[in-house]
C-alpha atoms as a PDB file:
ATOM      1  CA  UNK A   1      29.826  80.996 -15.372  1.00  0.00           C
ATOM      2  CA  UNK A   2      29.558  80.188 -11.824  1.00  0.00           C
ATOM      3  CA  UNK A   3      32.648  79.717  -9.709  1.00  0.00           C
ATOM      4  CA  UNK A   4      33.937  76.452  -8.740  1.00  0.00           C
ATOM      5  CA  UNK A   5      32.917  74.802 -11.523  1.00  0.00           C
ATOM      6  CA  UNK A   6      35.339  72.452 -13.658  1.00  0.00           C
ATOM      7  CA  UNK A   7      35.580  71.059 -17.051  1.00  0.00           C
ATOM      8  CA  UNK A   8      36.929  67.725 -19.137  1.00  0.00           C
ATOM      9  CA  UNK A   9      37.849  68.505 -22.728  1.00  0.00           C
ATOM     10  CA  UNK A  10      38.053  65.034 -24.846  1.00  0.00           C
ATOM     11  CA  UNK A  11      39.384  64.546 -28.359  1.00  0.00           C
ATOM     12  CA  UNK A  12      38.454  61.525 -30.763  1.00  0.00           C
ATOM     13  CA  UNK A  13      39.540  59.821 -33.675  1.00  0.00           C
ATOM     14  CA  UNK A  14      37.028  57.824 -36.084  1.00  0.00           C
ATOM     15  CA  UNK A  15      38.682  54.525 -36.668  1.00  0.00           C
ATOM     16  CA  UNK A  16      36.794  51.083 -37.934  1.00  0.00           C
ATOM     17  CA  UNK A  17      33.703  52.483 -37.247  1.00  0.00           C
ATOM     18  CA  UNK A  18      33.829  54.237 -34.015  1.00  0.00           C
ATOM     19  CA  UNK A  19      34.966  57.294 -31.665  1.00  0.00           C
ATOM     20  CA  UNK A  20      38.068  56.404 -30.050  1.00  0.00           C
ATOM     21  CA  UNK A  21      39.482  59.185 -27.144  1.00  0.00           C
ATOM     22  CA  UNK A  22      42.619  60.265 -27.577  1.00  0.00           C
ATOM     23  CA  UNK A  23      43.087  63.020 -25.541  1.00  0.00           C
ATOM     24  CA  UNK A  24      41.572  63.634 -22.296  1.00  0.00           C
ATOM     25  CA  UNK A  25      42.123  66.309 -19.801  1.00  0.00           C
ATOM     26  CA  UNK A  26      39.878  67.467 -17.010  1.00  0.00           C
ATOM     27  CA  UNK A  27      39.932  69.954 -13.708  1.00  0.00           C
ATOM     28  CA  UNK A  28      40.103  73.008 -15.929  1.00  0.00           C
ATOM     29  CA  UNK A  29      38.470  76.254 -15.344  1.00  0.00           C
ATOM     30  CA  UNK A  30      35.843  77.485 -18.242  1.00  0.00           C
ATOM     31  CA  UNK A  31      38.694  79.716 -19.826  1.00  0.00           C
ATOM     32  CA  UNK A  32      41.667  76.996 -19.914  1.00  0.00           C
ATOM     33  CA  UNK A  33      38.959  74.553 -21.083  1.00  0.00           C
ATOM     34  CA  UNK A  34      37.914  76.513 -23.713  1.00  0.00           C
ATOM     35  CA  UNK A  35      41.332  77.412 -25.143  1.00  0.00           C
ATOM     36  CA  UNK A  36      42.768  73.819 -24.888  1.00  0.00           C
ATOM     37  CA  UNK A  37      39.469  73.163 -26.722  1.00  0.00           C
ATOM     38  CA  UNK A  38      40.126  75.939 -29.304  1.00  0.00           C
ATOM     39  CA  UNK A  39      43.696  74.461 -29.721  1.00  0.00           C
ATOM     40  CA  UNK A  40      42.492  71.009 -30.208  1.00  0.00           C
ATOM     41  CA  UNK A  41      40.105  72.491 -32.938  1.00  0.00           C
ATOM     42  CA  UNK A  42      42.106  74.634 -34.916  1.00  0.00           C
ATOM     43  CA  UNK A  43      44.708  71.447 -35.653  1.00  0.00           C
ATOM     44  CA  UNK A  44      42.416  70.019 -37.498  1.00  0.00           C
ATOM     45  CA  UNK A  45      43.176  66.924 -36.428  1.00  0.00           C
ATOM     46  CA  UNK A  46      40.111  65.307 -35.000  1.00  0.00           C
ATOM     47  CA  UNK A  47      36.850  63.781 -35.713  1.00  0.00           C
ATOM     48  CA  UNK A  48      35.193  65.047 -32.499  1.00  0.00           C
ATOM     49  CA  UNK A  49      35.509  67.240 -29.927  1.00  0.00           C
ATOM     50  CA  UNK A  50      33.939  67.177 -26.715  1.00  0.00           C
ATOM     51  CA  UNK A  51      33.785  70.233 -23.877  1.00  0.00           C
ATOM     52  CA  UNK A  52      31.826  69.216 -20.937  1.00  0.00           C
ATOM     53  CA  UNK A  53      30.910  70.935 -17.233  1.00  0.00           C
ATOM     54  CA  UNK A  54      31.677  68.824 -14.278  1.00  0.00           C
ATOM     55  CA  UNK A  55      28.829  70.175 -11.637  1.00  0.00           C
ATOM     56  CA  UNK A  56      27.366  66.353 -12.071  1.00  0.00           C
ATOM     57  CA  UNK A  57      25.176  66.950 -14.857  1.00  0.00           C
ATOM     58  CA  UNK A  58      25.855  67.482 -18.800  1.00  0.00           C
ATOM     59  CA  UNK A  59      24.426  70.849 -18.344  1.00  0.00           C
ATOM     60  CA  UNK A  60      26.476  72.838 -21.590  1.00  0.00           C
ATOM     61  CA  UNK A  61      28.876  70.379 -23.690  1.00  0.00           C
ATOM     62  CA  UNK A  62      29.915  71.589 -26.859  1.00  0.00           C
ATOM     63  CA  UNK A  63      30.636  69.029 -29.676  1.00  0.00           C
ATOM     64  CA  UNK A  64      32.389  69.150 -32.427  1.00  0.00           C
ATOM     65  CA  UNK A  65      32.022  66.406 -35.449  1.00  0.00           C
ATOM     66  CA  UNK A  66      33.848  66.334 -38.689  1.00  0.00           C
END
């Protein structure tokens, strides 16, 4: 990974019909991202998972969908 860049983790629930965010945290470095991401994921919890690079393009996210 190249240094200085950040990343947003976002977590959704699937309610009447749609995504809705409920948890959103950004400003992370690739390693924090990725366990908060991990954490998110192993609670089983929700419908999709989103773990996206902040160099101003959607270069790498990973997604997650239920």
């Amino acid at each position: 990974m190249r240094k200085g860049l950040y990343w947003k983790v976002e977590a959704f629930f699937f309610k009447n019909g749609e995504y809705q965010l409920q948890h959103f945290i950004s400003g992370m470095t690739h390693k924090k991202a990725r366990e908060y991401y991990w954490g998110l994921h192993d609670t089983n919890e929700y419908a999709m998972l989103k773990m996206t690079c902040l160099d101003g393009s959607k270069a790498y996210t990973r997604q997650y969908n239920v």
